[in-house]
Protein backbone atom coordinates (compact mmCIF):
# COMPACT_ATOMS: atom_id res chain seq x y z
CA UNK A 1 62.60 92.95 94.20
CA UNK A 2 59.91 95.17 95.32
CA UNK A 3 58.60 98.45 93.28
CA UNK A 4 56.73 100.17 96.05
CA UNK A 5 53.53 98.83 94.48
CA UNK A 6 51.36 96.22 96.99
CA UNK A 7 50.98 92.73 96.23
CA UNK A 8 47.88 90.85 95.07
CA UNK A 9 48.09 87.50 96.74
CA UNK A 10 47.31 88.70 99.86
CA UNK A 11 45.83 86.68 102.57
CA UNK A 12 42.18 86.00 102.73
CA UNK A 13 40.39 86.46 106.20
CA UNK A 14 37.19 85.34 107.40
CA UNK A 15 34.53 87.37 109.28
CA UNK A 16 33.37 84.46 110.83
CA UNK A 17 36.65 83.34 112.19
CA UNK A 18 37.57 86.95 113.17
CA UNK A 19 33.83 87.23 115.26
CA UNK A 20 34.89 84.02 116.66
CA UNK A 21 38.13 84.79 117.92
CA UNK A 22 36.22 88.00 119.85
CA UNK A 23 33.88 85.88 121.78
CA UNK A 24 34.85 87.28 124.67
CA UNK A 25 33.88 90.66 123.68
CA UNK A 26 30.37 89.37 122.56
CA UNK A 27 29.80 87.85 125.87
CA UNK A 28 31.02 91.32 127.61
CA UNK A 29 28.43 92.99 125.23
CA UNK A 30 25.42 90.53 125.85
CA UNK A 31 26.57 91.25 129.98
CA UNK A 32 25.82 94.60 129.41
CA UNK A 33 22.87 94.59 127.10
CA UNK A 34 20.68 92.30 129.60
CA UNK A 35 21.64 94.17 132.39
CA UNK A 36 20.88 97.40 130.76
CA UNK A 37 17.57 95.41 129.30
CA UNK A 38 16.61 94.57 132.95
CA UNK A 39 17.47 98.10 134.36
CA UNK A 40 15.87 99.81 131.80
CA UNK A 41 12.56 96.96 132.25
CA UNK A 42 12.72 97.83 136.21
CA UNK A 43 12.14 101.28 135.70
CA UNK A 44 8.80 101.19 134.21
CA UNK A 45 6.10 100.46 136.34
CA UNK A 46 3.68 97.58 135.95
CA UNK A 47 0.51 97.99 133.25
CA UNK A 48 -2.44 95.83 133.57
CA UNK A 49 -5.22 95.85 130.20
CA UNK A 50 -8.71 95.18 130.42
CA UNK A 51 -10.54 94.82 127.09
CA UNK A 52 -14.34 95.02 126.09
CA UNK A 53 -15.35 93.27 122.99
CA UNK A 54 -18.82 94.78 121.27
CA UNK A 55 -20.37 94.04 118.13
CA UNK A 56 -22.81 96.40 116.01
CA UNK A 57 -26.81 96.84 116.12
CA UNK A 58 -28.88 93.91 114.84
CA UNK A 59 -31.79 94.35 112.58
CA UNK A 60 -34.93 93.15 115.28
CA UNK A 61 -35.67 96.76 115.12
CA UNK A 62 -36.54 97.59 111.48
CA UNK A 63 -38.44 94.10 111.66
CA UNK A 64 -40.51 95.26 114.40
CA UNK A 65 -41.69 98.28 112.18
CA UNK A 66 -42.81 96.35 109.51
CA UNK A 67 -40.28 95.98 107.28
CA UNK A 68 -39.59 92.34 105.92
CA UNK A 69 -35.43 90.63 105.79
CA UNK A 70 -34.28 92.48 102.85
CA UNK A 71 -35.98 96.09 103.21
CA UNK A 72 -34.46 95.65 106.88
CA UNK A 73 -31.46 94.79 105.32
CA UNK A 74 -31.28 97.58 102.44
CA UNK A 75 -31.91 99.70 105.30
CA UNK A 76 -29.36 99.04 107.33
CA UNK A 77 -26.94 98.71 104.45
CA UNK A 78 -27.83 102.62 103.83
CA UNK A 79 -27.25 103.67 107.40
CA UNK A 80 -23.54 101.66 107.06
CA UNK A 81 -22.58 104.27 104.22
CA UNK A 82 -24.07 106.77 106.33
CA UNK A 83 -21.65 106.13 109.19
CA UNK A 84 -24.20 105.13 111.84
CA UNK A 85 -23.27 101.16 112.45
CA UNK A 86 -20.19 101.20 111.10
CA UNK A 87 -17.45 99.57 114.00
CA UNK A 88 -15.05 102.82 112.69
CA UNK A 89 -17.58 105.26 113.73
CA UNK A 90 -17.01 103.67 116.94
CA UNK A 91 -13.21 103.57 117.27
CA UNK A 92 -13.18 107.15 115.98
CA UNK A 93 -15.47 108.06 118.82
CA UNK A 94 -13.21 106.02 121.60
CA UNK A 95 -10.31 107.81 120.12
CA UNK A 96 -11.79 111.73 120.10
CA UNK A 97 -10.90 114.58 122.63
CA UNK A 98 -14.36 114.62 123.91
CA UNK A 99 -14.59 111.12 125.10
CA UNK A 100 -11.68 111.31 127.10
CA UNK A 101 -12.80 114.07 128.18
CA UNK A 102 -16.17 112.84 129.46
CA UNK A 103 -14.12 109.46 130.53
CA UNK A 104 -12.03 111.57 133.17
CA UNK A 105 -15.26 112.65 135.03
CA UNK A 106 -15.80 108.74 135.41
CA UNK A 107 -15.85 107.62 139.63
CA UNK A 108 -13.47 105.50 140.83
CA UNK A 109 -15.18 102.85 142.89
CA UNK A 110 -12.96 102.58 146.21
CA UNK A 111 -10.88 105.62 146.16
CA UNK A 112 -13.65 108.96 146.21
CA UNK A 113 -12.13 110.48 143.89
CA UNK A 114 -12.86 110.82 139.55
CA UNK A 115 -10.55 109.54 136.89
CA UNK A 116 -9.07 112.99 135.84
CA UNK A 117 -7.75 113.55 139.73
CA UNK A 118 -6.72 109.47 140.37
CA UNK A 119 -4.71 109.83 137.45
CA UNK A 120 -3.08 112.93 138.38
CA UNK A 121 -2.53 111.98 141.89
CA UNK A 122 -1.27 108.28 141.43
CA UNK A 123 -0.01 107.66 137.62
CA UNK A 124 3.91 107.15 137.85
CA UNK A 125 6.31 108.00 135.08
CA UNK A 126 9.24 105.38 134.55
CA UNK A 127 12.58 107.39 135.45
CA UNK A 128 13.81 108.24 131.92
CA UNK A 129 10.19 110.40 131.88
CA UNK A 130 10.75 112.05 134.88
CA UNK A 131 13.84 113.38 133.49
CA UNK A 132 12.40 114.37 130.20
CA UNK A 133 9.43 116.28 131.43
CA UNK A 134 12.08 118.40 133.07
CA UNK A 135 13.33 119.40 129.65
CA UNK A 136 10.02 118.77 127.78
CA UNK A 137 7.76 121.99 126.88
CA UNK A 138 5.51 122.83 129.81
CA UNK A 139 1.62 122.13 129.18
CA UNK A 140 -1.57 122.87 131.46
CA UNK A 141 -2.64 119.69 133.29
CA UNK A 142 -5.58 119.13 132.03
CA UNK A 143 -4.02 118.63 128.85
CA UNK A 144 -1.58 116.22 129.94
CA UNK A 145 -4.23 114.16 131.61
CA UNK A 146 -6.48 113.90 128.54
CA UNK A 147 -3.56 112.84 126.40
CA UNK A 148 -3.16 109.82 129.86
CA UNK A 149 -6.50 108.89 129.03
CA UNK A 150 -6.34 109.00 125.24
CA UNK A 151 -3.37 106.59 125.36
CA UNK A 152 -4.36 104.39 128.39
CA UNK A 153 -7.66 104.16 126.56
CA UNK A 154 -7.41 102.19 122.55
CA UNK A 155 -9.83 100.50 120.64
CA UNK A 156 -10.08 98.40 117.60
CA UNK A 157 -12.32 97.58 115.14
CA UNK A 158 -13.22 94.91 112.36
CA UNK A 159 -14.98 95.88 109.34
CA UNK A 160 -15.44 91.91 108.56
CA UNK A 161 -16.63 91.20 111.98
CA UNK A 162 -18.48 94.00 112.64
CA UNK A 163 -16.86 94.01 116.33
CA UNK A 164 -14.68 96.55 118.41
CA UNK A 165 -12.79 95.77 121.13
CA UNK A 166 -12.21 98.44 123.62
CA UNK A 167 -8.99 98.19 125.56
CA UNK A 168 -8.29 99.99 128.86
CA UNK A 169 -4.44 100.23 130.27
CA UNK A 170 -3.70 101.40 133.95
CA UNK A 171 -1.02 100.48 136.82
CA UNK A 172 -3.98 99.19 138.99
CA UNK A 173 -5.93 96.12 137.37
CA UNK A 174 -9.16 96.85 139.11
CA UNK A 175 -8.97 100.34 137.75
CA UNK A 176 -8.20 99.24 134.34
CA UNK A 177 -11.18 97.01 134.33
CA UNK A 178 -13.78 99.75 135.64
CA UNK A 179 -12.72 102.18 132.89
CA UNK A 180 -13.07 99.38 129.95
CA UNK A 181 -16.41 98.78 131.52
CA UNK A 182 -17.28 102.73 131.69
CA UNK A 183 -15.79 103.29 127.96
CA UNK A 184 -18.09 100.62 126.83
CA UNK A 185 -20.93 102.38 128.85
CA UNK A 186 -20.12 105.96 127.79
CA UNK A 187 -19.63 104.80 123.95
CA UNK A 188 -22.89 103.16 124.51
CA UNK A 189 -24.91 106.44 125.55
CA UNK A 190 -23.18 108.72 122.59
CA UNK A 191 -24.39 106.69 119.92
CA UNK A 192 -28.06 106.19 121.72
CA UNK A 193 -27.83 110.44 121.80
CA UNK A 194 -26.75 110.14 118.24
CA UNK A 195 -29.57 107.82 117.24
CA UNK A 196 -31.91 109.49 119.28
CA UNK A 197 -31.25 112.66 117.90
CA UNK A 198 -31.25 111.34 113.97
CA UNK A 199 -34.44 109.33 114.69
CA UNK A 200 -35.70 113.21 115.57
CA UNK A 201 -34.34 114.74 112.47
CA UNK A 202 -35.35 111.65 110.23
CA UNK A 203 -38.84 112.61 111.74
CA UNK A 204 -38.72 116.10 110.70
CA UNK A 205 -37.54 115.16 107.04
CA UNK A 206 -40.33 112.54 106.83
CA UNK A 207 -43.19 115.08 107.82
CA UNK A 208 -42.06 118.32 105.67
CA UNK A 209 -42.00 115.86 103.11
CA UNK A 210 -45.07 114.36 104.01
CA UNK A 211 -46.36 117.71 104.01
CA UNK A 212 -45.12 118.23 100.50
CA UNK A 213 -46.73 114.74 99.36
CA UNK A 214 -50.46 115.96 100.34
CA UNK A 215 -49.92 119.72 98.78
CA UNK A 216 -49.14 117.63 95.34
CA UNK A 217 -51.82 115.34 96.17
CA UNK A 218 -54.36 117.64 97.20
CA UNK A 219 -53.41 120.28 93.87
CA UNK A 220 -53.43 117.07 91.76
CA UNK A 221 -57.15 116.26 93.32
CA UNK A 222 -58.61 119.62 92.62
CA UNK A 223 -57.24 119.98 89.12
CA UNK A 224 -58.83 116.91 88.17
CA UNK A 225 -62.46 117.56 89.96
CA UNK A 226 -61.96 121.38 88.29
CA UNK A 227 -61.74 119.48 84.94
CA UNK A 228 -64.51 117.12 85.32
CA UNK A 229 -66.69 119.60 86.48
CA UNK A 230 -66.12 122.05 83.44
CA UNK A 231 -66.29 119.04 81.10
CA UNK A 232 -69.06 116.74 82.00
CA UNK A 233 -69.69 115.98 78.21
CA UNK A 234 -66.02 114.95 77.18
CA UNK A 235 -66.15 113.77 73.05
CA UNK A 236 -63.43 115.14 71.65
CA UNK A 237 -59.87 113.23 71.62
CA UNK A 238 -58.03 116.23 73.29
CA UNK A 239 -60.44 116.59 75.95
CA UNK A 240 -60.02 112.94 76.93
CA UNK A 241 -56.35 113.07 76.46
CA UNK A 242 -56.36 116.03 78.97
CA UNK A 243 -58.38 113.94 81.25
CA UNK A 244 -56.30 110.91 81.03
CA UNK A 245 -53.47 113.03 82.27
CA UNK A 246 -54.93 114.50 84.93
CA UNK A 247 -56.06 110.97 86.58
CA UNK A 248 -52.29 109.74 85.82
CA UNK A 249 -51.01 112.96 87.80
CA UNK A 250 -53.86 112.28 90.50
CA UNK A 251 -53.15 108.74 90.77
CA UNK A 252 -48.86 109.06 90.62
CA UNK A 253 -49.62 112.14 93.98
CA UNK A 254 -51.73 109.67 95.78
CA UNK A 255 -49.02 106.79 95.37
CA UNK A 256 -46.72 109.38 96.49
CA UNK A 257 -48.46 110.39 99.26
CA UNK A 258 -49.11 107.00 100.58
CA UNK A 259 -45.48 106.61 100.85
CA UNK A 260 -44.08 109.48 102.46
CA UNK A 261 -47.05 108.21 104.96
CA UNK A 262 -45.90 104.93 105.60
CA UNK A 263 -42.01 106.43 105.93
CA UNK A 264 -43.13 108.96 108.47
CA UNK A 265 -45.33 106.44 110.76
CA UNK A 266 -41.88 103.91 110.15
CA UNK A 267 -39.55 107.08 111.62
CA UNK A 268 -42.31 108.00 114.15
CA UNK A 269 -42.15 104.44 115.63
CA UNK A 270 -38.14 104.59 115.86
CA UNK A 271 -38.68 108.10 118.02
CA UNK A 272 -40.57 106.16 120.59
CA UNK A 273 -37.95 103.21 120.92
CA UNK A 274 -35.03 102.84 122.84
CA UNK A 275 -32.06 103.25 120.29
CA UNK A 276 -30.36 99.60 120.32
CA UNK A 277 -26.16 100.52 119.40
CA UNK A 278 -24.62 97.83 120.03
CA UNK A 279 -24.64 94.17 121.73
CA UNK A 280 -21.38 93.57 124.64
CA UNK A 281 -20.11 90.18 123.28
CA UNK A 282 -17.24 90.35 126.45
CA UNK A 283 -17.14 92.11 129.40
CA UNK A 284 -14.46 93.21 131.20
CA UNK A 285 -12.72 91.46 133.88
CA UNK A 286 -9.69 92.25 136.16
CA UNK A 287 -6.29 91.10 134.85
CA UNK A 288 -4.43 89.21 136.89
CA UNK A 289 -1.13 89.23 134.63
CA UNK A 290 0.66 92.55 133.87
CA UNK A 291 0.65 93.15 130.20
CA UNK A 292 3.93 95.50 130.65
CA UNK A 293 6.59 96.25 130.40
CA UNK A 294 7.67 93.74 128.09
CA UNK A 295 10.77 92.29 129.73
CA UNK A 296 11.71 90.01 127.10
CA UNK A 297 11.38 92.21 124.19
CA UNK A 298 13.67 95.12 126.05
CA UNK A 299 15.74 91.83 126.21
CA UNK A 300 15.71 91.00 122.60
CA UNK A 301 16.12 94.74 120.96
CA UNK A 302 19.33 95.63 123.70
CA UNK A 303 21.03 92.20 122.69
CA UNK A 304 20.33 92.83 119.12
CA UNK A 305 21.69 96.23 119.43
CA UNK A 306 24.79 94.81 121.10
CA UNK A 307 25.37 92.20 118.44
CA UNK A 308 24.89 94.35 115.66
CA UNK A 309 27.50 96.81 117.16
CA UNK A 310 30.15 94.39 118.30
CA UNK A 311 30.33 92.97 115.02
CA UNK A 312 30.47 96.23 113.49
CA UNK A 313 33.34 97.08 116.04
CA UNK A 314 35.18 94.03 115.31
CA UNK A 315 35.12 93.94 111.57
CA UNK A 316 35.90 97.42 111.68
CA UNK A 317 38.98 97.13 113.89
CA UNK A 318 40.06 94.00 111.47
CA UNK A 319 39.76 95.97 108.37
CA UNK A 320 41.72 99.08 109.93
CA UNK A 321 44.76 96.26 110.50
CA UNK A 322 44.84 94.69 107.27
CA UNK A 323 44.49 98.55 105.25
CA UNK A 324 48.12 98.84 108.17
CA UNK A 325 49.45 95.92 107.51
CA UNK A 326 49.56 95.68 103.59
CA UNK A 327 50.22 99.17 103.54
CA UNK A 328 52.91 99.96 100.93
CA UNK A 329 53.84 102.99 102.65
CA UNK A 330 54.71 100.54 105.85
């Protein structure tokens, strides 16, 4: 006789037996998901990627100036930790507002026209975008072109390599090749303005302190000759002592001012040569396969979505039946 009060040997179920039996609702869902995959995959247009591989300045240049394998190497060490070879420096300058910037005033070979107003005039948006710029805050053009150009335009570098590679993304291959090829160039000319400039200002530091050097060097001299010409007769132990410190002084200025002489003829050779940044390990080419949209993985993430929510519909459903069922208020 029952007391109201549910029963503990209740039937066991399965959730594999219970996904089974719905087969045909997983095969309804995987319809839909690749269709909805391929619609979706349709309405983005095709992306082509040209890349540009570059590695960082060799040393032929300090060896040229005199210095031997490991002063070149010290010295280029120091300029690493200053931020001048590093392959980040580079990636951080692909990635600022003022390259894209001075990208967009790139030609396009072929159609008369700059990168700013090709983009404008012939970049399409996949349909989903159309509809969301509707709705999306308005911005000025110009800022929604340089944000194009910062995302069509990516680089990436390797600290253990010492390499960046340069990638350019556009609809039309030949296109996405000529800007990889211009970023390269462009990077290329900012960091010769940037060495140019510091080979300048290293010049600058190395006179004034040149400068400095012979004011020590020339005080040192005179103190000494002052000295020696007061004391021609030196006998007593504090006179030599005094003298003895006045030729260490003399002689410790004229080191010094040897020196700063050899580092200001070393950074007036680098003003006179042609900054070297960087060495182009790969050139661009055009791509003849389009690198998007990624049919496949639209594929994998909507039928992954699909399973994941038809087994959540159908364990759901199952559970809802047996909490009925074995209901003691049934």
């Amino acid at each position: 006789m029952s007391d109201g009060t549910p029963s503990n040997n209740q039937p066991t179920w399965s959730a594999w037996d219970t996904c089974r039996q719905h087969w045909r609702a997983y095969a309804i869902a995987a319809a839909t998901a690749i269709a909805l995959a391929l619609i979706v995959s349709a309405g983005i247009p095709r992306t082509y990627s040209a890349q540009v591989k570059v590695s960082n300045e060799n040393k032929e240049t300090d060896l040229l100036i005199g210095l031997n394998n490991f002063a070149s190497w010290a010295k280029s060490a120091m300029n690493d930790q200053k931020g001048l070879r590093l392959p980040e420096v580079y990636a951080h300058l692909v990635g600022g507002t003022d390259f894209a910037d001075a990208l967009s005033h790139v030609r396009i070979e072929g159609r008369s026209t700059d990168y700013y107003h090709y983009l404008r005039d012939n970049h399409r948006l996949s349909w989903w975008e159309q509809i969301g710029a509707l709705f999306a805050d308005s911005i000025g053009e110009r800022e929604r072109i340089l944000a194009l150009i910062h995302d069509n335009v990516r680089s990436k570098s390797s600290s253990k390599y010492g390499t960046i590679v340069i990638q350019a993304t556009d609809q039309d291959p030949v296109v996405a090749a000529l800007i990889a090829d211009s970023a390269c160039q462009l990077l290329q000319k900012q960091m010769a303005d940037y060495a140019h400039d510091r080979a300048f200002r290293d010049l600058e530091q190395a006179s004034a302190k040149a400068d400095e050097a012979l004011q020590r060097f020339e005080a040192a001299r005179d103190a000494y000759n002052r000295f020696r010409d007061a004391n021609n007769d030196i006998h007593s132990p504090r006179a030599a002592s005094m003298e003895k410190h006045l030729q260490d002084e003399y002689a410790k200025a004229f080191d010094f001012y040897n020196k700063t002489m050899e580092q200001y003829r070393r950074a007036e050779a680098l003003t006179g040569k042609t900054p070297q940044t960087f060495a182009v390990l790969r050139r661009a080419t055009v791509p003849l396969e389009a690198t998007g949209p990624a049919t496949v993985g639209y594929v994998l993430a909507f039928l992954f979505i699909a399973l994941v929510f038809t087994t959540w519909w159908v364990l759901l459903r199952r559970t809802l039946s047996e909490k009925a069922l074995h209901s003691p208020w049934t």
